[in-house]
Structure formats: C-alpha cells, structure tokens
C-alpha atoms as a PDB file:
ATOM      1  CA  UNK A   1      68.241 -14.906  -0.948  1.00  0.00           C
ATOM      2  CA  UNK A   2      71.987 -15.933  -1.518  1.00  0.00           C
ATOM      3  CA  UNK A   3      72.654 -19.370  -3.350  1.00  0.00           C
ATOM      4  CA  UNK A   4      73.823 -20.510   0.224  1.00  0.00           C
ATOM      5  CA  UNK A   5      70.888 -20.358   2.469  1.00  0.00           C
ATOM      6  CA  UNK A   6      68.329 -20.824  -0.707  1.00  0.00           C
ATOM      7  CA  UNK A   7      70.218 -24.755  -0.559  1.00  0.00           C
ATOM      8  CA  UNK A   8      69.921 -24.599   3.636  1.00  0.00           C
ATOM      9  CA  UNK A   9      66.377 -23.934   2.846  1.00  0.00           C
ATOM     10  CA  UNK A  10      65.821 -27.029   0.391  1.00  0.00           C
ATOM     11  CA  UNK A  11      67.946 -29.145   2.880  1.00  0.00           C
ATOM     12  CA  UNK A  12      66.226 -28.319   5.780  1.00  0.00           C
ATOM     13  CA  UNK A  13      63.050 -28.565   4.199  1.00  0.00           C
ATOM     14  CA  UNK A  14      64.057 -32.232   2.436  1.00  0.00           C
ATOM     15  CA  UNK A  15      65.129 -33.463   5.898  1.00  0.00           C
ATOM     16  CA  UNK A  16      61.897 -32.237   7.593  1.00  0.00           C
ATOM     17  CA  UNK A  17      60.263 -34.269   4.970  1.00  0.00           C
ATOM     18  CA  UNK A  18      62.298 -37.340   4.968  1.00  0.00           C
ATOM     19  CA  UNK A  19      61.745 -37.798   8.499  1.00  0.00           C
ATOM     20  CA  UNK A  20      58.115 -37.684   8.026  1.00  0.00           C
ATOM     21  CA  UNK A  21      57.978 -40.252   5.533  1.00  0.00           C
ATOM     22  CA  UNK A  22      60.405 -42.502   7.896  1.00  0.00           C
ATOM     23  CA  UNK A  23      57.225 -42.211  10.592  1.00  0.00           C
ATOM     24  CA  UNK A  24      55.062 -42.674   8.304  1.00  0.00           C
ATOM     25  CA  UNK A  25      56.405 -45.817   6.994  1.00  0.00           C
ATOM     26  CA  UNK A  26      56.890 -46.888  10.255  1.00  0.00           C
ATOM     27  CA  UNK A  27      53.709 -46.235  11.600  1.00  0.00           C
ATOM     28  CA  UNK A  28      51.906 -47.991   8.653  1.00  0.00           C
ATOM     29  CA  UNK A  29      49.707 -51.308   9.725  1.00  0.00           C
ATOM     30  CA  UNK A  30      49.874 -49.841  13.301  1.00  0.00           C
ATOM     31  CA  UNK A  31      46.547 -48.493  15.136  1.00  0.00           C
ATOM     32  CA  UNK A  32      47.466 -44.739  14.479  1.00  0.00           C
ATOM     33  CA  UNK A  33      45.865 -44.479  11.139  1.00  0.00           C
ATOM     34  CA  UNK A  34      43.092 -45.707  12.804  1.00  0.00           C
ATOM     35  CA  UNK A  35      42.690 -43.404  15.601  1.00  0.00           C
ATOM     36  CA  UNK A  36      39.695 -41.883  14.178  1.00  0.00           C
ATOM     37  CA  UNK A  37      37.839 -45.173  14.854  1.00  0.00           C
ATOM     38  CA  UNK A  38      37.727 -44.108  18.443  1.00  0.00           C
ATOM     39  CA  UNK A  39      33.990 -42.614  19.384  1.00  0.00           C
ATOM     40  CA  UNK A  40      35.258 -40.368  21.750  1.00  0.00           C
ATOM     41  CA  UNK A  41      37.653 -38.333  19.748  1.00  0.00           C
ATOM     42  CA  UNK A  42      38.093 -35.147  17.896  1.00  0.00           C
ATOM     43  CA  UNK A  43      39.932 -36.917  15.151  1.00  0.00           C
ATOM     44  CA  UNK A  44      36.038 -39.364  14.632  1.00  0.00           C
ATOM     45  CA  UNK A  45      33.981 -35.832  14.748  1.00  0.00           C
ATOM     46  CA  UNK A  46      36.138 -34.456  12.185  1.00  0.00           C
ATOM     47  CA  UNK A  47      35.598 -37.412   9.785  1.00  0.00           C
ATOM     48  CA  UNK A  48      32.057 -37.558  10.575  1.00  0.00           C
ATOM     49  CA  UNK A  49      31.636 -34.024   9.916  1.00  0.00           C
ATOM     50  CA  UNK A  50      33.943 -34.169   6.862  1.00  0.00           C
ATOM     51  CA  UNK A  51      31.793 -37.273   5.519  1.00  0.00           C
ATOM     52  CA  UNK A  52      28.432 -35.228   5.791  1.00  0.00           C
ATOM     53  CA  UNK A  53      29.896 -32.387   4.119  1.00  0.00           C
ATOM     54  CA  UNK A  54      31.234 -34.697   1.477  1.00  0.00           C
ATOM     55  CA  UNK A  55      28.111 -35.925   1.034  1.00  0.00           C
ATOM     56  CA  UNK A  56      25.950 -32.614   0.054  1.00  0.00           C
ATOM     57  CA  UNK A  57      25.502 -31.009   3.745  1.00  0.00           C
ATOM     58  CA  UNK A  58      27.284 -27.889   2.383  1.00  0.00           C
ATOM     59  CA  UNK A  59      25.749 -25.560   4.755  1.00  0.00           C
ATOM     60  CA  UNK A  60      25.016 -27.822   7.467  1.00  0.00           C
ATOM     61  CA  UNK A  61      21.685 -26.301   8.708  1.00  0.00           C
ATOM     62  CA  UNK A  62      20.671 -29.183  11.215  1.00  0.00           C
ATOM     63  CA  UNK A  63      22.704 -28.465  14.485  1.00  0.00           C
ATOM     64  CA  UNK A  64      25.924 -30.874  14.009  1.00  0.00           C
ATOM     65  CA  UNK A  65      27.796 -31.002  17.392  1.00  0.00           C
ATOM     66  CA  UNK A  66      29.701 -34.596  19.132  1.00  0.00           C
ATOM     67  CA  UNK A  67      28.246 -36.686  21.780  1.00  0.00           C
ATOM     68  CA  UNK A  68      30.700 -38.092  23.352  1.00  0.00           C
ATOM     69  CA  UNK A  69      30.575 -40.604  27.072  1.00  0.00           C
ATOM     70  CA  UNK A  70      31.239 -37.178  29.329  1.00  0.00           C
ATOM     71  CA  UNK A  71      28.346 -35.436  27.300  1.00  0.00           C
ATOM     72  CA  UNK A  72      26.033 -37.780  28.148  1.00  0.00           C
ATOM     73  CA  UNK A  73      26.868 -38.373  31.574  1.00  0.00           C
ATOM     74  CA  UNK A  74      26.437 -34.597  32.114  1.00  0.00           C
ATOM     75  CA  UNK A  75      22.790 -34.581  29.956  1.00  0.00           C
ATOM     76  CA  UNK A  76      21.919 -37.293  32.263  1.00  0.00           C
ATOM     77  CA  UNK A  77      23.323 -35.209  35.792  1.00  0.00           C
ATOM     78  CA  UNK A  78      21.152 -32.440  34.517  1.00  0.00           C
ATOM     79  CA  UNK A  79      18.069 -34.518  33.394  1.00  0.00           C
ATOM     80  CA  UNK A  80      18.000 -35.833  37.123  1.00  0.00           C
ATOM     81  CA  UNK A  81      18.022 -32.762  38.838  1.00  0.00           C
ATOM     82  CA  UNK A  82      14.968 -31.140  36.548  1.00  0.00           C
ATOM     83  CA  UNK A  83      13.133 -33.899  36.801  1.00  0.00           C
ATOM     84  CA  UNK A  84      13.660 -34.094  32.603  1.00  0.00           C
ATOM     85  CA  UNK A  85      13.639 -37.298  30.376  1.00  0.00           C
ATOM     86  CA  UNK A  86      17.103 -39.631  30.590  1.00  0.00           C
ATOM     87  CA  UNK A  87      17.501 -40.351  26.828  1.00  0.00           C
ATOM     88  CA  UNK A  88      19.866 -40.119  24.475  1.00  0.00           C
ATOM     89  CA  UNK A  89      17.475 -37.919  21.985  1.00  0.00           C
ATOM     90  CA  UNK A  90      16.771 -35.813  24.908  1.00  0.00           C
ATOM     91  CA  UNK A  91      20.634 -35.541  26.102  1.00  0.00           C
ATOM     92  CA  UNK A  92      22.171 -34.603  22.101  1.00  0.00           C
ATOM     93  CA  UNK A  93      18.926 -31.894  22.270  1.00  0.00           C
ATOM     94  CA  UNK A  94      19.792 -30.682  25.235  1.00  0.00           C
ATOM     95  CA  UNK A  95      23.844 -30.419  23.818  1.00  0.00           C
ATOM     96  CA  UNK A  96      22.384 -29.428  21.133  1.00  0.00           C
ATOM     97  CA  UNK A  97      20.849 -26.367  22.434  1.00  0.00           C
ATOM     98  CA  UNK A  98      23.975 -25.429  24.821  1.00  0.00           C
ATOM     99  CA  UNK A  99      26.155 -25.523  21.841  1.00  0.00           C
ATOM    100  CA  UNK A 100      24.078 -22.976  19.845  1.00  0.00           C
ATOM    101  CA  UNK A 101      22.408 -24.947  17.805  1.00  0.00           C
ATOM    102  CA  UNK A 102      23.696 -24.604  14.110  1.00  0.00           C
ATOM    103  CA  UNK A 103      26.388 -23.015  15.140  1.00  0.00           C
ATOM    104  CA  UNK A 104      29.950 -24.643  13.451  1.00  0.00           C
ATOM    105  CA  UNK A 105      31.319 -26.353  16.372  1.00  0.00           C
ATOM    106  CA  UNK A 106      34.426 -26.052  15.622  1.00  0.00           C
ATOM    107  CA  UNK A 107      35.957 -23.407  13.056  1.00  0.00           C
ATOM    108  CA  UNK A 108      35.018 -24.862   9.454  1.00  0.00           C
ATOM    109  CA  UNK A 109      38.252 -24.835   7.681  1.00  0.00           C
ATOM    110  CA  UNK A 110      40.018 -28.569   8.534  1.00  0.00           C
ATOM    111  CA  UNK A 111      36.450 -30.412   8.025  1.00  0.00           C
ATOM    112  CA  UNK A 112      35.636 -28.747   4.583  1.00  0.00           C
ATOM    113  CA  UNK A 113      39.331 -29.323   3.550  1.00  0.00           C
ATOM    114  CA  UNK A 114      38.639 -33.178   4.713  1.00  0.00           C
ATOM    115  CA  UNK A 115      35.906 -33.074   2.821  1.00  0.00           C
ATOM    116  CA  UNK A 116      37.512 -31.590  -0.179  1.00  0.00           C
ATOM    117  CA  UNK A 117      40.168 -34.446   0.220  1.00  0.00           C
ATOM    118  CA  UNK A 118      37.725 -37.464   0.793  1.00  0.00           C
ATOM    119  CA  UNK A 119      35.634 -36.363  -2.511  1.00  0.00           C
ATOM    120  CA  UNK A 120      38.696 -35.894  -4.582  1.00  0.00           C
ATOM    121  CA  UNK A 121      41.060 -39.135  -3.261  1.00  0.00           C
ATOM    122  CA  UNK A 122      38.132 -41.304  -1.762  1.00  0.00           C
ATOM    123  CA  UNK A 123      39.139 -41.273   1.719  1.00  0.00           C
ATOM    124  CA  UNK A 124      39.969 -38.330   4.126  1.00  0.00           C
ATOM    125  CA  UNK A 125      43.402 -40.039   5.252  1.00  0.00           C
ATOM    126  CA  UNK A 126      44.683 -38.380   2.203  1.00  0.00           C
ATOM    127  CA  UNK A 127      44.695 -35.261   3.642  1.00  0.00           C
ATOM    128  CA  UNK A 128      48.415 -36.715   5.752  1.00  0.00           C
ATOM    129  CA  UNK A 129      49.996 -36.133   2.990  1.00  0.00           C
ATOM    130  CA  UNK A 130      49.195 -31.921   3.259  1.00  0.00           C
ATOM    131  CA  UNK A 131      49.969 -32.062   6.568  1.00  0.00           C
ATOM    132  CA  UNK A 132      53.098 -33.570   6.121  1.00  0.00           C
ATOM    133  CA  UNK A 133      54.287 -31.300   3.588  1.00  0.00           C
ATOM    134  CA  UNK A 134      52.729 -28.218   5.882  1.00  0.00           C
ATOM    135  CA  UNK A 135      55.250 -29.912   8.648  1.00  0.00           C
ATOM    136  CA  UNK A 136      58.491 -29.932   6.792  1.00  0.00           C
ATOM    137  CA  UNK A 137      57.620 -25.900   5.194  1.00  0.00           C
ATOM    138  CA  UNK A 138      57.284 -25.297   9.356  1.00  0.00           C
ATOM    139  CA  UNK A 139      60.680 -26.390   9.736  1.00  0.00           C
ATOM    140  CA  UNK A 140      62.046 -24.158   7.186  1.00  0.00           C
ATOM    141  CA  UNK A 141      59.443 -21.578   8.467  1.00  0.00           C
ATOM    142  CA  UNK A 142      60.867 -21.826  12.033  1.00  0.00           C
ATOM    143  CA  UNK A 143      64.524 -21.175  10.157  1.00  0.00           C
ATOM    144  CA  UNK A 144      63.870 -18.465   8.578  1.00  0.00           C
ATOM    145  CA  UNK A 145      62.019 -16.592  11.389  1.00  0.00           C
ATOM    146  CA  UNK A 146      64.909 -17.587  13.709  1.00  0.00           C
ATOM    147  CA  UNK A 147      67.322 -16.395  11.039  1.00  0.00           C
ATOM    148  CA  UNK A 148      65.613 -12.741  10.480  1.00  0.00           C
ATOM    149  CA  UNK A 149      65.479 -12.558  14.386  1.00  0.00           C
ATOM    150  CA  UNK A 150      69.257 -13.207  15.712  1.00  0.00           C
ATOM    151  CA  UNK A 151      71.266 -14.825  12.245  1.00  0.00           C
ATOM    152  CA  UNK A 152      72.319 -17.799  10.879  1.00  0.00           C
ATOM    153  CA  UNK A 153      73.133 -19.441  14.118  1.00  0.00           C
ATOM    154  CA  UNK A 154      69.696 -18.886  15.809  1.00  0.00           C
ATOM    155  CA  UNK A 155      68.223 -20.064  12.639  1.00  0.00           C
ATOM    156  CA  UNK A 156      69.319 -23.223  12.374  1.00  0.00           C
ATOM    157  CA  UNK A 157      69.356 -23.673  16.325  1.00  0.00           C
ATOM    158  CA  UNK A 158      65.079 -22.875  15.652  1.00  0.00           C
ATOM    159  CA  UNK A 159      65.336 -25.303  12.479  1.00  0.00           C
ATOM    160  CA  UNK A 160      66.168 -28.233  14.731  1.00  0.00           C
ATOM    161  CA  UNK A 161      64.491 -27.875  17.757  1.00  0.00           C
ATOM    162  CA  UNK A 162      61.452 -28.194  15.326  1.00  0.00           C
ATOM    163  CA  UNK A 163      62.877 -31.381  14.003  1.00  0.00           C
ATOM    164  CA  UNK A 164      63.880 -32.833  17.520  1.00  0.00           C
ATOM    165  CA  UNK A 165      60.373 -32.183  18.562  1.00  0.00           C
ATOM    166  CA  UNK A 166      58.381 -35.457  17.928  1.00  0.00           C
ATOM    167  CA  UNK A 167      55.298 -34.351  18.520  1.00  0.00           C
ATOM    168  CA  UNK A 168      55.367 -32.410  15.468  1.00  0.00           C
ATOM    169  CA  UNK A 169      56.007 -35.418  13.557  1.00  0.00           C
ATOM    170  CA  UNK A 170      52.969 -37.245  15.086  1.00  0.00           C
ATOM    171  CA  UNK A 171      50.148 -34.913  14.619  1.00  0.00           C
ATOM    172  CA  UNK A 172      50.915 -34.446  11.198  1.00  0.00           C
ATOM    173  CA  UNK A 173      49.727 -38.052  10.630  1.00  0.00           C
ATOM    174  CA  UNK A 174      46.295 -37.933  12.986  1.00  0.00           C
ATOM    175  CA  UNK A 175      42.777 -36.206  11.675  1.00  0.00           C
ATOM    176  CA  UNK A 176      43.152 -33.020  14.083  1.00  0.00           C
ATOM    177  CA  UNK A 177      43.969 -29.142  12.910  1.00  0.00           C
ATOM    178  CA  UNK A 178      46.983 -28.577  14.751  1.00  0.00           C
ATOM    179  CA  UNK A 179      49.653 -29.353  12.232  1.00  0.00           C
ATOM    180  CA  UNK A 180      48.131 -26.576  10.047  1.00  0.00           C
ATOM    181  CA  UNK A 181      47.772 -24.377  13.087  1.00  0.00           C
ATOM    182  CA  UNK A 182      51.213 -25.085  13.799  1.00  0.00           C
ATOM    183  CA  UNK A 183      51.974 -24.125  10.090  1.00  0.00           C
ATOM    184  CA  UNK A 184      49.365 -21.143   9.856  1.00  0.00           C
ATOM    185  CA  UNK A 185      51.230 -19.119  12.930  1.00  0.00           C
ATOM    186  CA  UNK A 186      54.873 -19.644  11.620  1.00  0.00           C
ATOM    187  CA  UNK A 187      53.446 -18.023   8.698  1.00  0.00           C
ATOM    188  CA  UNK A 188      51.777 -15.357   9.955  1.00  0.00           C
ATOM    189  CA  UNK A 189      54.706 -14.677  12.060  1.00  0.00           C
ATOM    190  CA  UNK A 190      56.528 -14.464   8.809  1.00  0.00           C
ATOM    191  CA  UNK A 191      54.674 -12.684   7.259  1.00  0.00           C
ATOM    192  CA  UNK A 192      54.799 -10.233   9.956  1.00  0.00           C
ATOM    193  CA  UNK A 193      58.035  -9.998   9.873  1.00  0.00           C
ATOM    194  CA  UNK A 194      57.968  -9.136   6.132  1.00  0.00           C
ATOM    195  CA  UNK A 195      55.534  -6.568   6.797  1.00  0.00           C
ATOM    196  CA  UNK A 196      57.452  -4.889   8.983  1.00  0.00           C
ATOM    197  CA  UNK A 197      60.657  -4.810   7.022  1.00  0.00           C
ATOM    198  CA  UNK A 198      59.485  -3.699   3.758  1.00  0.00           C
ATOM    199  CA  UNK A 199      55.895  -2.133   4.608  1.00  0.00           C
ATOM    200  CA  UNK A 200      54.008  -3.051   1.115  1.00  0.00           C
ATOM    201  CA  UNK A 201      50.511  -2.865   0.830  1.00  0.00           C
ATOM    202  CA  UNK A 202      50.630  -6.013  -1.174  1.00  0.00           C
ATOM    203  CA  UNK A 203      52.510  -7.722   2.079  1.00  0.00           C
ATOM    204  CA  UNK A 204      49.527  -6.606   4.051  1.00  0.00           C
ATOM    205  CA  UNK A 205      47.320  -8.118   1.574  1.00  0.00           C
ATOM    206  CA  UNK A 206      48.936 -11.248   1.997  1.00  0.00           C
ATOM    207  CA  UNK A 207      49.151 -11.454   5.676  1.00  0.00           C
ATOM    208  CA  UNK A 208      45.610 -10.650   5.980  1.00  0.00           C
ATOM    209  CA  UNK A 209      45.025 -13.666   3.751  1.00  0.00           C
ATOM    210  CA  UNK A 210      46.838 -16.021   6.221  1.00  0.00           C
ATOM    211  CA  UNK A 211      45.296 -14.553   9.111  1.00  0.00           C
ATOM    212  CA  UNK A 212      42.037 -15.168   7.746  1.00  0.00           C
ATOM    213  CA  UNK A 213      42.551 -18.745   6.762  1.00  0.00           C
ATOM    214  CA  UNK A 214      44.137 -18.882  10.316  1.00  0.00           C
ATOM    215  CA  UNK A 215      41.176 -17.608  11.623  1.00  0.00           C
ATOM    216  CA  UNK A 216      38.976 -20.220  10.099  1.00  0.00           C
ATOM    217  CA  UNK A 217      41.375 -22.946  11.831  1.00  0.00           C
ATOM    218  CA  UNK A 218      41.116 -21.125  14.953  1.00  0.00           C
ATOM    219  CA  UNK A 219      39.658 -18.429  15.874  1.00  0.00           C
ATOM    220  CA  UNK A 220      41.528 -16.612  18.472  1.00  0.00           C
ATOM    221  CA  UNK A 221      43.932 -16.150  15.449  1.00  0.00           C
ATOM    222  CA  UNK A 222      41.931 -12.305  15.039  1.00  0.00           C
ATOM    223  CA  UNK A 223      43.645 -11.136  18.715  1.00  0.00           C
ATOM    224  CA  UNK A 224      46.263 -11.494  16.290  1.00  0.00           C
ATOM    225  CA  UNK A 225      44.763  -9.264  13.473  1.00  0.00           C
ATOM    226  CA  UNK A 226      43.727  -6.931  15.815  1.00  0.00           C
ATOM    227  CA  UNK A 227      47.278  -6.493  17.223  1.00  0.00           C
ATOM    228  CA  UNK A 228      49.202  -5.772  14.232  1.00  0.00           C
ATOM    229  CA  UNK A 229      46.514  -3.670  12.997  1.00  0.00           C
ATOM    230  CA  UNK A 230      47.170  -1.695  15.911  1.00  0.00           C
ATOM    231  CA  UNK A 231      51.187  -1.698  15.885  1.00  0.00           C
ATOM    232  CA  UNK A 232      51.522  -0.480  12.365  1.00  0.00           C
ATOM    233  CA  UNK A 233      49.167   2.054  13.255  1.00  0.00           C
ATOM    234  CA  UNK A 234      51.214   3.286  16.230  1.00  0.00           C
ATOM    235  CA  UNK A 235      54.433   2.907  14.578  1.00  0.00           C
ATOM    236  CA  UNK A 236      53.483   4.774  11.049  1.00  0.00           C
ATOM    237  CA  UNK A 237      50.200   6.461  12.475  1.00  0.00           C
ATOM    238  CA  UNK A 238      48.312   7.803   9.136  1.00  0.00           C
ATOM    239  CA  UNK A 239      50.493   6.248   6.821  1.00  0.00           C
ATOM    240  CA  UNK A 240      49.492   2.822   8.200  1.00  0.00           C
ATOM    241  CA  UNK A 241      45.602   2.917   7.603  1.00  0.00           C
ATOM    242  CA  UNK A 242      45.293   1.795   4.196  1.00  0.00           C
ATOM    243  CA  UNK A 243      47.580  -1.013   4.334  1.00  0.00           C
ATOM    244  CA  UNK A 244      45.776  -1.786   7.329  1.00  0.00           C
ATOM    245  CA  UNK A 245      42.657  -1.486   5.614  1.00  0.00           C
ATOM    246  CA  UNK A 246      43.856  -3.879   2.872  1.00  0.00           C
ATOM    247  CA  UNK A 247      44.625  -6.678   5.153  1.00  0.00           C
ATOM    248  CA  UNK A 248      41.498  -5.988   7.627  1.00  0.00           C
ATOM    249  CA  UNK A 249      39.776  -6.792   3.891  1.00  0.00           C
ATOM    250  CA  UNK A 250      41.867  -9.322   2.900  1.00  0.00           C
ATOM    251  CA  UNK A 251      40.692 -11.544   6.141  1.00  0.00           C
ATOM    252  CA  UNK A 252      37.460 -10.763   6.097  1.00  0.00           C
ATOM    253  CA  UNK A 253      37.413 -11.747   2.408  1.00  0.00           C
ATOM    254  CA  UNK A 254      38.887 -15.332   3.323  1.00  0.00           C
ATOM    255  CA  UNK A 255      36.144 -15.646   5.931  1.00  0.00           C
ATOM    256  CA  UNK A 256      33.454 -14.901   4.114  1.00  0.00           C
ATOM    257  CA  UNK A 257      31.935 -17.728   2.750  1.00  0.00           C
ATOM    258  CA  UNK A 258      31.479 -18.547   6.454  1.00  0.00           C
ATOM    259  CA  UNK A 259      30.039 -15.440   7.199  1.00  0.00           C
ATOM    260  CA  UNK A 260      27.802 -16.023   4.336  1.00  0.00           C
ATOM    261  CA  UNK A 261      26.734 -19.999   5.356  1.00  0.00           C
ATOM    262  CA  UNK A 262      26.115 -18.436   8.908  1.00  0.00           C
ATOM    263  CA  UNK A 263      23.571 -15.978   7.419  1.00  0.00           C
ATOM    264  CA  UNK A 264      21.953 -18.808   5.617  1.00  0.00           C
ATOM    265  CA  UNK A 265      21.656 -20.936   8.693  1.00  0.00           C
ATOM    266  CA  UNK A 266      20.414 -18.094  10.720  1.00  0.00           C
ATOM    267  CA  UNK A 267      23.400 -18.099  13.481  1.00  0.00           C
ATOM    268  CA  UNK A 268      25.333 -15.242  14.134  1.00  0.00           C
ATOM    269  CA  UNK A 269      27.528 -13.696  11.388  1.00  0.00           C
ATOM    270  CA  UNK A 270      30.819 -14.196  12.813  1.00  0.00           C
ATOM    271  CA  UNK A 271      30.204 -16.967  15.339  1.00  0.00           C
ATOM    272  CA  UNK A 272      33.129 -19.725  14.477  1.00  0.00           C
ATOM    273  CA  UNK A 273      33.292 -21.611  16.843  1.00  0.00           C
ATOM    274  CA  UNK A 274      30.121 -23.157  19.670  1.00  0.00           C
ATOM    275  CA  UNK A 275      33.076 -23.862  22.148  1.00  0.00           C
ATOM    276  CA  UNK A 276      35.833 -21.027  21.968  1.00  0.00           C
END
C-alpha cells in the first residue's frame, strides 16, 4: 500500500470513528443504553444469557431459550386446544421442548463475548466500545473492497455510503450481533478477495478463521464456506484442495469449542442455532 491511500485508510477510518463517538455522546442519558431493559427484546436475552454465562453456566446444560408476550400467547393457543395446563411453567416447557431443548438458541459467539466483557469491565455495555471500533474498520473495509473492485473512485463512493448510512451508527451502540455481522462479512469478503489474488495457503488459513468466527455469529455464514470451497476448486481444480483443506480446518477449528460444549450437553454436534 502507497503512502497515499495507507493515510485515506487512517482518515476514513478516524472519521468512521469520530462520528461514532459524536452519537455516542449524544445519545448518553437517553433511553438507548437502556434498551436492554425491555422484556421483550433480543438485546434483554442477550444480557440475560451473557449474565448466566458470566456467572459459571459455561456450558449451559439446562435448556436456556426467551419467553417473550407472543411465546406465551402461543403456549397458551396450544394449551387450549389439547386440553393441556395454562401456566407459565407449562408454556417455557413446552418452548422449551420446541426449541430443542439445550440447544444454543442463538449462535454462542456475541453472548460469551458479553460475558467475557461483563466479567472483565463489570458491565456488558462495555462491549459498545468493540462494536464501535468493529464499525469504523467496516468503513475502511467497505473502501477497500470497493477500491479492489472498480478503483479509487468506487472506493471511496463504498466508504461513504457506509458513513451516510445511520443505521450503522445505531446498532453499534445496542446489545444485538449485527454490528459484528456487519463487520464479519466485509471481512470475509476481503479476505476473499485476497484469496483470490494471491492464492496462499496461509490466506486460506485466515479466511477460514473469519468464516468460522462468522459462523458462530451466524450460522448461514458456512453457505459461504461451502461456496468458495467450491470456486477455488473449479477455478484451480487439484491445485485448490489443500488450501481448501486448510481453511475447511481452520473453521472448524474456530467452532470447536462449540462443537465440543454440544457434545457435553448431549445436543447435536453442529446444531448452532434452535431457530435458524
């Protein structure tokens, strides 16, 4: 990289972050860093799920799933017409059951990293300041993907739609996964990218690292695996299979310590997710 865009890079990446802390400051005091406080929410499982990690439920071998006003109303539809007890016990059991028991219910990555955060800064809020940082490396991510794909221009045309897009901006300061998803797939499309311009096994390695951490945030992320495993394979044909191996390993090293919890727990292997 040239002197010239290595200082577009640190720019865009400074601006990305500047703006950030502007909403962040501005936000402060307001309801949104409470938002988590609401029952019914993603955002209030997360922390609850982070907090029981946090507090030695590693493994999490009772079934751990939400129960939110719609989950109830539909325990208590179904509990009607069986002729089965109305009760809030008997409704999360029911859930319980549907969801496959102690199956993650969402993939494990953002509530152990929550729970990571809370038992090393005391509260799980800390975990903004990651995602904040993940935001502004997405602008600069979107800038240099734009860049490899159609040149300076289309770079910094990708660089600030991903600034002009507030959105962004706002989940990067709420207890949810998709700023890191948002920051996981620039960077696996980078990565991609790199793959397929140099061809390194060690770039393989690396991208099958990212896809299996991107995997563990969601877990559709391995159509993605499964596609570039078989485009290298059909654009270099026996060349391609051991840096394909490599990353195929790579992943499913990332992923294994929830392979291995899901052995423990007695759920299927590879099952990430109870409602994917």
């Amino acid at each position: 990289m040239t002197s010239s865009p290595r200082r577009t890079a640190w720019l865009l990446f400074a601006v990305s972050l500047a703006l950030r802390v502007a909403f962040a400051t501005e936000m402060a005091g307001t309801p949104l860093y409470r938002h988590a406080d609401w029952r019914d929410t993603d955002n209030r499982f997360f922390r609850d799920w982070a907090s029981a990690i946090a507090d030695g439920d590693w493994l999490g071998e009772q079934p751990n799933h939400p129960y939110h006003g719609w989950h109830a109303w539909m325990a208590s539809q179904w509990a009607h017409a069986h002729g089965a007890e109305d009760t809030e016990a008997a409704g999360r059991l029911l859930w319980d059951g549907w969801y496959g028991g102690a199956r993650f219910h969402q993939e494990p990555l953002y509530p152990y990293l929550l729970a990571v955060t809370k038992l090393a800064m005391g509260d799980v809020r800390f975990v903004f300041i990651l995602q904040a940082l993940a935001g502004a490396a997405s602008t600069l991510l979107a800038w240099a993907i734009g860049r490899r794909l159609a040149g300076d221009r289309a770079g910094l045309l990708a660089a600030a739609l991903h600034l002009s897009y507030g959105p962004f901006v706002y989940h990067d300061f709420l207890l949810h996964r998709t700023s890191l998803q948002t920051f996981g797939g620039l960077l696996v499309v980078w990565l991609i990218q790199r793959v397929w311009e140099r061809r390194r096994t060690l770039d393989f390695a690396q991208l099958g690292g990212a896809l299996g951490a991107s995997i563990l945030l969601v877990s559709t992320t391995i159509l993605v695996l499964l596609a570039v495993a078989g485009a290298a394979v059909a654009s270099w044909r026996k060349a391609a299979l051991r840096p394909v191996a490599v990353m195929v390993a790579a992943a499913l090293l990332v992923i294994s310590p929830a392979v291995a919890r899901n052995v423990a727990v007695g759920v299927s292997p590879f099952a990430l997710s109870s409602v994917g």
